[in-house]
C-alpha atoms as a PDB file:
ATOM      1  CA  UNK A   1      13.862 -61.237 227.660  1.00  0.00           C
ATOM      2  CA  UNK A   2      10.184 -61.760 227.651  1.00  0.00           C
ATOM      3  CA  UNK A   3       9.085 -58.162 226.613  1.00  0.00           C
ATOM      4  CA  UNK A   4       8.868 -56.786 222.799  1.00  0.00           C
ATOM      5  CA  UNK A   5      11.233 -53.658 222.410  1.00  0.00           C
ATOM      6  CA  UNK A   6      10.216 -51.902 219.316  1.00  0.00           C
ATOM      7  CA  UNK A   7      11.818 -48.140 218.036  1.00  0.00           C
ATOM      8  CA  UNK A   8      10.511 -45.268 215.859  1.00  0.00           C
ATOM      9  CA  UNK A   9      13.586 -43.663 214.570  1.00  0.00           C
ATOM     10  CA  UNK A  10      13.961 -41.024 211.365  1.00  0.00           C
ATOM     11  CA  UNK A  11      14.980 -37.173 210.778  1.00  0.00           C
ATOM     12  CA  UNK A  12      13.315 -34.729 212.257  1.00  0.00           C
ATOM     13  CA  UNK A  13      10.036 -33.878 211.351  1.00  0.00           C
ATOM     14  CA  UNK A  14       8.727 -37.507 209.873  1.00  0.00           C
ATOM     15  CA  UNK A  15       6.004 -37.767 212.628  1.00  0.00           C
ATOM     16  CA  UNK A  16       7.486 -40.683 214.286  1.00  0.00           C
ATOM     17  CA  UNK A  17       6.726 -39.246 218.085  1.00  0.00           C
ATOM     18  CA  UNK A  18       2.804 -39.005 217.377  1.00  0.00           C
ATOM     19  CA  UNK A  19       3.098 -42.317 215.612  1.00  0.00           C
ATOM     20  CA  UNK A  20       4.861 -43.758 218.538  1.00  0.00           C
ATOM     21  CA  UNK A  21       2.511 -42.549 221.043  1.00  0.00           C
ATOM     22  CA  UNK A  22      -0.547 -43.517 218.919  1.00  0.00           C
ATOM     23  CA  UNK A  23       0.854 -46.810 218.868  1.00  0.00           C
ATOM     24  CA  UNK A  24       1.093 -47.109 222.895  1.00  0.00           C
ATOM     25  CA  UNK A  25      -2.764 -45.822 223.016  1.00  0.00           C
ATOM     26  CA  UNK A  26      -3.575 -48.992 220.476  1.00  0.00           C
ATOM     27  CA  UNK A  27      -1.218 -51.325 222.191  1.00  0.00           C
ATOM     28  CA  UNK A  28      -2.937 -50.705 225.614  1.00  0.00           C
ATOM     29  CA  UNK A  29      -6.691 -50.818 223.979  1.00  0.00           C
ATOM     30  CA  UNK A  30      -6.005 -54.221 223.419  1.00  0.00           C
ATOM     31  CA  UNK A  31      -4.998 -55.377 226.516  1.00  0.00           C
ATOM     32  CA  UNK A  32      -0.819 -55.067 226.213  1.00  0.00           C
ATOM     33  CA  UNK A  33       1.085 -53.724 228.936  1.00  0.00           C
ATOM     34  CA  UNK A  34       3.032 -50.952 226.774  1.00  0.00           C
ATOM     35  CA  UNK A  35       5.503 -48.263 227.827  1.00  0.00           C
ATOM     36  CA  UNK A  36       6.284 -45.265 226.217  1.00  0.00           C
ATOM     37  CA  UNK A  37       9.643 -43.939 226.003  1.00  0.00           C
ATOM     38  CA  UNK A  38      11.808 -41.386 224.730  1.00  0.00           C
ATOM     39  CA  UNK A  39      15.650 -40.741 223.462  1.00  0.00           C
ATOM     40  CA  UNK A  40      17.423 -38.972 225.422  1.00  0.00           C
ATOM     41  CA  UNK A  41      15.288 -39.158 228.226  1.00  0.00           C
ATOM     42  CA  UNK A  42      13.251 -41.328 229.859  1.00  0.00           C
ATOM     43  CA  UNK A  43      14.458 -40.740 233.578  1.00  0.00           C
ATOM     44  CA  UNK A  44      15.016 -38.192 235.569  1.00  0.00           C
ATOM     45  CA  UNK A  45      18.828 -37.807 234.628  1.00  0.00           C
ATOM     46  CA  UNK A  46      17.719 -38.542 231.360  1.00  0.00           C
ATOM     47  CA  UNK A  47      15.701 -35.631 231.120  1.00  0.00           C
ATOM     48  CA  UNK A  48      18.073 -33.044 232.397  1.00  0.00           C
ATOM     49  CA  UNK A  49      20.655 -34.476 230.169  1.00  0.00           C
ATOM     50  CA  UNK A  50      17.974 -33.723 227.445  1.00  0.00           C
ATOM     51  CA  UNK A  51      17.973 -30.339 228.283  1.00  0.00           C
ATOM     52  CA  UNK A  52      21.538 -29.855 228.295  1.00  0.00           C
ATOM     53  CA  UNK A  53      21.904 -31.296 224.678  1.00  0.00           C
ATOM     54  CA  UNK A  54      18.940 -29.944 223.005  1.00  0.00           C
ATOM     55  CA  UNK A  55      17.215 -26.357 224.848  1.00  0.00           C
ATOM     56  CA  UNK A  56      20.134 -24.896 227.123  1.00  0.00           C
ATOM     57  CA  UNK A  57      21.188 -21.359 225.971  1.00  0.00           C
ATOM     58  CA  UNK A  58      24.912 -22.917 227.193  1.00  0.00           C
ATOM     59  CA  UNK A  59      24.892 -25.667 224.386  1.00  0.00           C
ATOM     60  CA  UNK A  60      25.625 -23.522 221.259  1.00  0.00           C
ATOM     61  CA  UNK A  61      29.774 -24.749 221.165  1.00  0.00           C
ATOM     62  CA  UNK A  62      29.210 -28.209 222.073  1.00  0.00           C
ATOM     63  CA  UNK A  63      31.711 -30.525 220.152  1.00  0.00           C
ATOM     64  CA  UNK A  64      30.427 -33.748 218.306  1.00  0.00           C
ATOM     65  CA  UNK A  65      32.060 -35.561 220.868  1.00  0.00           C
ATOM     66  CA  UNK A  66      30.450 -34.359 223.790  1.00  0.00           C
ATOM     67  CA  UNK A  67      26.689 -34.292 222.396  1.00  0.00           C
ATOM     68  CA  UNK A  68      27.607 -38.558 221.674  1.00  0.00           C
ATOM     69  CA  UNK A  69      28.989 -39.196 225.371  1.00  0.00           C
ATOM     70  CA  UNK A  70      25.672 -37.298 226.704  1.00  0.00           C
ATOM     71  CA  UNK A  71      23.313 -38.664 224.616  1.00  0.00           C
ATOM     72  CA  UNK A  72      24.714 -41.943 225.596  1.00  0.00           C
ATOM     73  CA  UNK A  73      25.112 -41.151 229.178  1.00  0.00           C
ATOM     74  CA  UNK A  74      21.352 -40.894 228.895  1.00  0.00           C
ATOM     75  CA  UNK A  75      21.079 -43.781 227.372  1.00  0.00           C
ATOM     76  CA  UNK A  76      22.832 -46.201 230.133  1.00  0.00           C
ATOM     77  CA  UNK A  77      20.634 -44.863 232.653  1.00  0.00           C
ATOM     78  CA  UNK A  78      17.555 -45.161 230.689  1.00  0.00           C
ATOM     79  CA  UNK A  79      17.996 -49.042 229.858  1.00  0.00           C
ATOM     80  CA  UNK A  80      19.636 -49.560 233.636  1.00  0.00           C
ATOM     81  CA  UNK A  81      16.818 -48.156 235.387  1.00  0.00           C
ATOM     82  CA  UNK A  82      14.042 -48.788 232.684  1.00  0.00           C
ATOM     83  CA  UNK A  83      14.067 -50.304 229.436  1.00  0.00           C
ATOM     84  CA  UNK A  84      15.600 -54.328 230.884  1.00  0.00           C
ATOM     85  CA  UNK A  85      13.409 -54.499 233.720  1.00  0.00           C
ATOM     86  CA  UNK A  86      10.507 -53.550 231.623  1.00  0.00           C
ATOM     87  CA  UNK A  87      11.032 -55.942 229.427  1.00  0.00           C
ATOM     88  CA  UNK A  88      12.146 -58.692 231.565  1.00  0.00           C
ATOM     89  CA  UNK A  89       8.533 -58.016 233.511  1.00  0.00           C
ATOM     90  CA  UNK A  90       7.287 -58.828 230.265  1.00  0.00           C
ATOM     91  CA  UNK A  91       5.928 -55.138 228.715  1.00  0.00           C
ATOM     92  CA  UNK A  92       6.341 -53.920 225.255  1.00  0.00           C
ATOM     93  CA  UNK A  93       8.391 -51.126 225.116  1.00  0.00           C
ATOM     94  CA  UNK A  94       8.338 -48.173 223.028  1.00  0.00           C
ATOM     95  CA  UNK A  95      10.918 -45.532 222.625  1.00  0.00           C
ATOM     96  CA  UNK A  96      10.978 -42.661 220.373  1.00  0.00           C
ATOM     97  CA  UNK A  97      14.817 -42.807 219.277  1.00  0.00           C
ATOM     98  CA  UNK A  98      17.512 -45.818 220.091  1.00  0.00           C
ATOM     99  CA  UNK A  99      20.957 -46.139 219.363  1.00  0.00           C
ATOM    100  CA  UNK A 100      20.545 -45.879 215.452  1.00  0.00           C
ATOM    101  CA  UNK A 101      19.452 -42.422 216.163  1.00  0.00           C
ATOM    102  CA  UNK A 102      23.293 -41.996 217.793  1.00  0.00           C
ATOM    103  CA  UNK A 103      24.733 -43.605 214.330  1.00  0.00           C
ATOM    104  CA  UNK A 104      22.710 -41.398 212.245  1.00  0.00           C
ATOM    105  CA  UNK A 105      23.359 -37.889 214.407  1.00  0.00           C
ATOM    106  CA  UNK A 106      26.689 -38.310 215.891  1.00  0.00           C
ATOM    107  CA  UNK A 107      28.064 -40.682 213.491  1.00  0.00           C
ATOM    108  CA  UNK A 108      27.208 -39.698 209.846  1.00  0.00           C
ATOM    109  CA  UNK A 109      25.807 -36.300 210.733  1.00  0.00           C
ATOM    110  CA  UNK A 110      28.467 -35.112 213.050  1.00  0.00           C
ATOM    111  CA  UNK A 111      30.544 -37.032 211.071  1.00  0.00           C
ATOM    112  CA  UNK A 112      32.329 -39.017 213.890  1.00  0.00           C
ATOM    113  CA  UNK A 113      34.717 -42.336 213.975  1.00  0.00           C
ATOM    114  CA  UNK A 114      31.571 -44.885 213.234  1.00  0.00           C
ATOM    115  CA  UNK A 115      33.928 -47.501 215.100  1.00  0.00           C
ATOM    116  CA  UNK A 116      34.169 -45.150 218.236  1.00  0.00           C
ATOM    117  CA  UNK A 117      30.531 -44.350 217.876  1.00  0.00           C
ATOM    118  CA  UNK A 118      29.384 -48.271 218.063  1.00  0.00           C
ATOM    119  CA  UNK A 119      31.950 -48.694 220.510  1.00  0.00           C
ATOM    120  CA  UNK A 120      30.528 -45.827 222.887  1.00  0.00           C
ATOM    121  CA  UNK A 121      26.735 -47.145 222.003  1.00  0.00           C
ATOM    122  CA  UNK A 122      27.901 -51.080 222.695  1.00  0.00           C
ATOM    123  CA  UNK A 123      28.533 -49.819 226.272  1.00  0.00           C
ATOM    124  CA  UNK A 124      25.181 -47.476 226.942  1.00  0.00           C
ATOM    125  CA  UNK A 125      23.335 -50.184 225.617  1.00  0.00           C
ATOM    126  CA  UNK A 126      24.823 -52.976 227.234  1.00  0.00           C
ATOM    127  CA  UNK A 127      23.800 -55.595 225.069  1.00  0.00           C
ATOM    128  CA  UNK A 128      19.844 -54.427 224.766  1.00  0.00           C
ATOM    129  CA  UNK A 129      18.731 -54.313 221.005  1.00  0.00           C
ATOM    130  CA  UNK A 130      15.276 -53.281 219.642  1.00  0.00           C
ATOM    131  CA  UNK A 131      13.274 -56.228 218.097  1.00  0.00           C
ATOM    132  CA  UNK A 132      11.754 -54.050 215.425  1.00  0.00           C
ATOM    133  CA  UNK A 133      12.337 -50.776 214.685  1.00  0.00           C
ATOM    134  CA  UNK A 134      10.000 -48.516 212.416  1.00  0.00           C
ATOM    135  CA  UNK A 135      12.081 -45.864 210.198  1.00  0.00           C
ATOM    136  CA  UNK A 136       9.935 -43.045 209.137  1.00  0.00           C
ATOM    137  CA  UNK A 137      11.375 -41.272 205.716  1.00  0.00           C
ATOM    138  CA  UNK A 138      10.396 -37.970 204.406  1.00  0.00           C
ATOM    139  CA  UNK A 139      11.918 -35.621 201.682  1.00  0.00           C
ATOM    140  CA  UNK A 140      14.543 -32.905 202.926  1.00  0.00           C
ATOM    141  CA  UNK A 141      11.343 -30.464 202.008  1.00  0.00           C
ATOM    142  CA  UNK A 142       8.973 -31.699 204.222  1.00  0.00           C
ATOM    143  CA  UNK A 143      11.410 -32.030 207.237  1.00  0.00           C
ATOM    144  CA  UNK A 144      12.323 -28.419 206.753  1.00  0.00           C
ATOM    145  CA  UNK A 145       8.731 -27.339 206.097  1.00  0.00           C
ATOM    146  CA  UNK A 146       7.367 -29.443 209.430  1.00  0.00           C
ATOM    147  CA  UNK A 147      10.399 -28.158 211.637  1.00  0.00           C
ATOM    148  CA  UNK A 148       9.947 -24.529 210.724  1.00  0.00           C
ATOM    149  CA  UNK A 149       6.102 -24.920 211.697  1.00  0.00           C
ATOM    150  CA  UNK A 150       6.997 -26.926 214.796  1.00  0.00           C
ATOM    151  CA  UNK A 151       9.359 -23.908 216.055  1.00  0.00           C
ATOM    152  CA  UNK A 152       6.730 -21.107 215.248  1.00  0.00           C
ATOM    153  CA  UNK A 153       4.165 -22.744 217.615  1.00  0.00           C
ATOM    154  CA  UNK A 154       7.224 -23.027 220.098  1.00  0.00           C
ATOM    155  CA  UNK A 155       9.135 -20.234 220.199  1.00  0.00           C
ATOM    156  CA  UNK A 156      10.060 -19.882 223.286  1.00  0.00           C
ATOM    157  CA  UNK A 157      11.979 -23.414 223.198  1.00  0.00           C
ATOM    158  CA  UNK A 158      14.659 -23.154 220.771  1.00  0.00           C
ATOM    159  CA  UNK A 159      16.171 -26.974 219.762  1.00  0.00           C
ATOM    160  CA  UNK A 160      19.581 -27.150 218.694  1.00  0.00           C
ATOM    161  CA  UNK A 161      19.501 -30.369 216.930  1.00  0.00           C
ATOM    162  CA  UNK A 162      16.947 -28.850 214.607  1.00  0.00           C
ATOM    163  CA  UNK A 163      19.357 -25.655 214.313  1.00  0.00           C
ATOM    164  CA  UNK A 164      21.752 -27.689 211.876  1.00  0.00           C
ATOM    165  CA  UNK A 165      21.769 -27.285 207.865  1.00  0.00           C
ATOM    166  CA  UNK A 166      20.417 -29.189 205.117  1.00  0.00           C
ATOM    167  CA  UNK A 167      23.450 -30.675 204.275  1.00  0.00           C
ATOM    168  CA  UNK A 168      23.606 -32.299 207.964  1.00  0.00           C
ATOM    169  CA  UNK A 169      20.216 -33.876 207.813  1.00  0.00           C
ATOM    170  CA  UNK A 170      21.421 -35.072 204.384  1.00  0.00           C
ATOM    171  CA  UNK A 171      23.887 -37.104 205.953  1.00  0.00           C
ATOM    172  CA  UNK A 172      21.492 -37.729 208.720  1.00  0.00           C
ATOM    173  CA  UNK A 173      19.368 -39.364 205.779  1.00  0.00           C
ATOM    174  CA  UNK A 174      22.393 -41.442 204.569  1.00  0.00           C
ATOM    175  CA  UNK A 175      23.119 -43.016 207.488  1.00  0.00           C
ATOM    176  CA  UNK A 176      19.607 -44.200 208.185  1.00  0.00           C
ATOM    177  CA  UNK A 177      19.159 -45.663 204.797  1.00  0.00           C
ATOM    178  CA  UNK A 178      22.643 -47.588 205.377  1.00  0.00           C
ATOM    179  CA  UNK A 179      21.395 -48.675 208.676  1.00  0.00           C
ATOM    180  CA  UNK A 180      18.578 -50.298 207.046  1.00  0.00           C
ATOM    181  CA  UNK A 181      20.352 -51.633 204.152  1.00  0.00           C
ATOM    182  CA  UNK A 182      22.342 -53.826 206.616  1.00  0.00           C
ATOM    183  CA  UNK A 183      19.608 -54.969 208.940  1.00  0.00           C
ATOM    184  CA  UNK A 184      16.503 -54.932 207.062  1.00  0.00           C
ATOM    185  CA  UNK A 185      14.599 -57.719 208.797  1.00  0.00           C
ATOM    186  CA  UNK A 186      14.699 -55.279 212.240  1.00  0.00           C
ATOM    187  CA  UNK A 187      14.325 -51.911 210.360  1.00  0.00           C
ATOM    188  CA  UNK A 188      11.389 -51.403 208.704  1.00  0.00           C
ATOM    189  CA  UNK A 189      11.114 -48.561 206.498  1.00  0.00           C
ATOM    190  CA  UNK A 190       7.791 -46.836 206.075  1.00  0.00           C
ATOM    191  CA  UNK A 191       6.457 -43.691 204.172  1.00  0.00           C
ATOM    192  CA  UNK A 192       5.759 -40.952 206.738  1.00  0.00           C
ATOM    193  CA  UNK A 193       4.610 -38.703 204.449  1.00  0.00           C
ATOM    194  CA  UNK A 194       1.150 -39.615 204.111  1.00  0.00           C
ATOM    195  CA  UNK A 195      -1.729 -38.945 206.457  1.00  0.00           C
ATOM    196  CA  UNK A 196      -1.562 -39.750 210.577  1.00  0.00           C
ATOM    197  CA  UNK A 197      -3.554 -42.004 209.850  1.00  0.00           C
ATOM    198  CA  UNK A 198      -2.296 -43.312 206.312  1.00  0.00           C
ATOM    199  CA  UNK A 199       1.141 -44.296 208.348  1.00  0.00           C
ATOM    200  CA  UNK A 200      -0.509 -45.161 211.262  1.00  0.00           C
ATOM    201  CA  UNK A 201      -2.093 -47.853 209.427  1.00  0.00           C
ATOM    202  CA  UNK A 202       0.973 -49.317 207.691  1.00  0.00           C
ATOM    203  CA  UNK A 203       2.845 -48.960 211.125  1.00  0.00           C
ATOM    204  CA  UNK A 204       0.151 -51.552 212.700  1.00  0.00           C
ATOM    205  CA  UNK A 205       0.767 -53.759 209.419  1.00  0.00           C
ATOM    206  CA  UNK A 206       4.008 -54.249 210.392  1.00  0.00           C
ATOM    207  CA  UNK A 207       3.997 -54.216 214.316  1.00  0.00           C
ATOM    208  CA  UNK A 208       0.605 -57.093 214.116  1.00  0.00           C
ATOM    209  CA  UNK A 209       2.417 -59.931 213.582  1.00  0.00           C
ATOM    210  CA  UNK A 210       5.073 -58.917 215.953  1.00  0.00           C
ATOM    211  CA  UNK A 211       2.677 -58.950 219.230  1.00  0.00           C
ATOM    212  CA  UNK A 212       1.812 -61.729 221.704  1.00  0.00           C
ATOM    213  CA  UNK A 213      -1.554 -62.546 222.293  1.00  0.00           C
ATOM    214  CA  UNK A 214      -3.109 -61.244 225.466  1.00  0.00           C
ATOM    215  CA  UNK A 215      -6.451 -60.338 226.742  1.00  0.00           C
ATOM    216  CA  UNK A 216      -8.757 -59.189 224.573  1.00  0.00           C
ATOM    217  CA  UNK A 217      -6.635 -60.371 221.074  1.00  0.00           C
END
């Protein structure tokens, strides 16, 4: 494809969706065509299957099972109707959460079949793999201390992924680092501690060399 595909993935809290979209607002700046985008999500089924998994007050008893066949349900719609034909126009893409997200939540977290997980994510993706992907880390304290702050300015929109224990987003944590361990010339991993602008600055580090020159470069 002649488009860049690049992912921000990482626990919650690590300040990969402002880093994402502070990335789009450089990208375009300099003359790329870049499009935001967001797991699940992204289209208009997307986005009500968003709903379903994360703010519905009918979601509290979902199994493991069905939160990975609607996240990916999402997903095949998103890269159908979006993510390939952006690409294949030529754009850089970027999506807050891909399918490592689904190996880190569903498969380590929820502690699911990792072959059944791939298998189910092999299909939603159909064959569409990020050329970089950024992985934001920060200590168990500082997701828990960003979350809690996060749902006192919200309170009115409760999210049930961030609902789980620490010993979840432990596993959560696992499952990223092992992702990276086997594929670390596509996942980058990157200190999101720091500043917005401290990480900001080491995401562009890393995303630089990656870009095609256009316009303005």
């Amino acid at each position: 494809m002649k488009g860049l595909f690049i992912t921000f993935e990482g626990t919650e809290g690590c300040g990969k969706s402002t880093q994402a979209e502070l990335l789009v607002r450089r990208l375009r700046v300099l003359g790329h065509r870049a499009r935001p985008l967001r797991e699940p999500g992204g289209t208009p089924i997307g986005e009500e299957i968003r709903h379903t998994l994360k703010h519905s007050k009918n979601n509290v008893r979902m199994t493991g099972e069905t939160e990975l066949l609607l996240v990916n349900a999402s997903r095949a719609q998103l890269v159908r109707e979006v993510i390939r034909p952006a690409l294949e126009a030529g754009e850089i893409v970027v999506c807050d959460r891909f399918f490592d997200s689904t190996v880190a939540y569903q498969g380590y977290g929820r502690q699911l079949d990792l072959k059944m997980v791939k298998a189910v994510v092999a299909v939603a993706a159909g064959g569409v793999r990020p050329d970089l992907t950024l992985l934001l880390t920060v200590s168990n304290e500082i997701s828990e201390l960003r979350r809690a702050i996060r749902q006192s300015t919200l309170p009115f929109m409760r999210d049930r992924m961030e609902e789980a224990n620490r010993e979840f987003f432990e596993r959560v944590t696992k499952g990223y680092w092992a992702i990276a361990a086997a594929e670390p010339e596509r996942v980058r991993v990157l200190d999101g501690s720091g500043t917005v602008e401290d990480v900001c600055q080491a995401i562009w580090e890393v995303v630089h060399p990656a870009l095609p020159k256009v316009g303005r470069w």
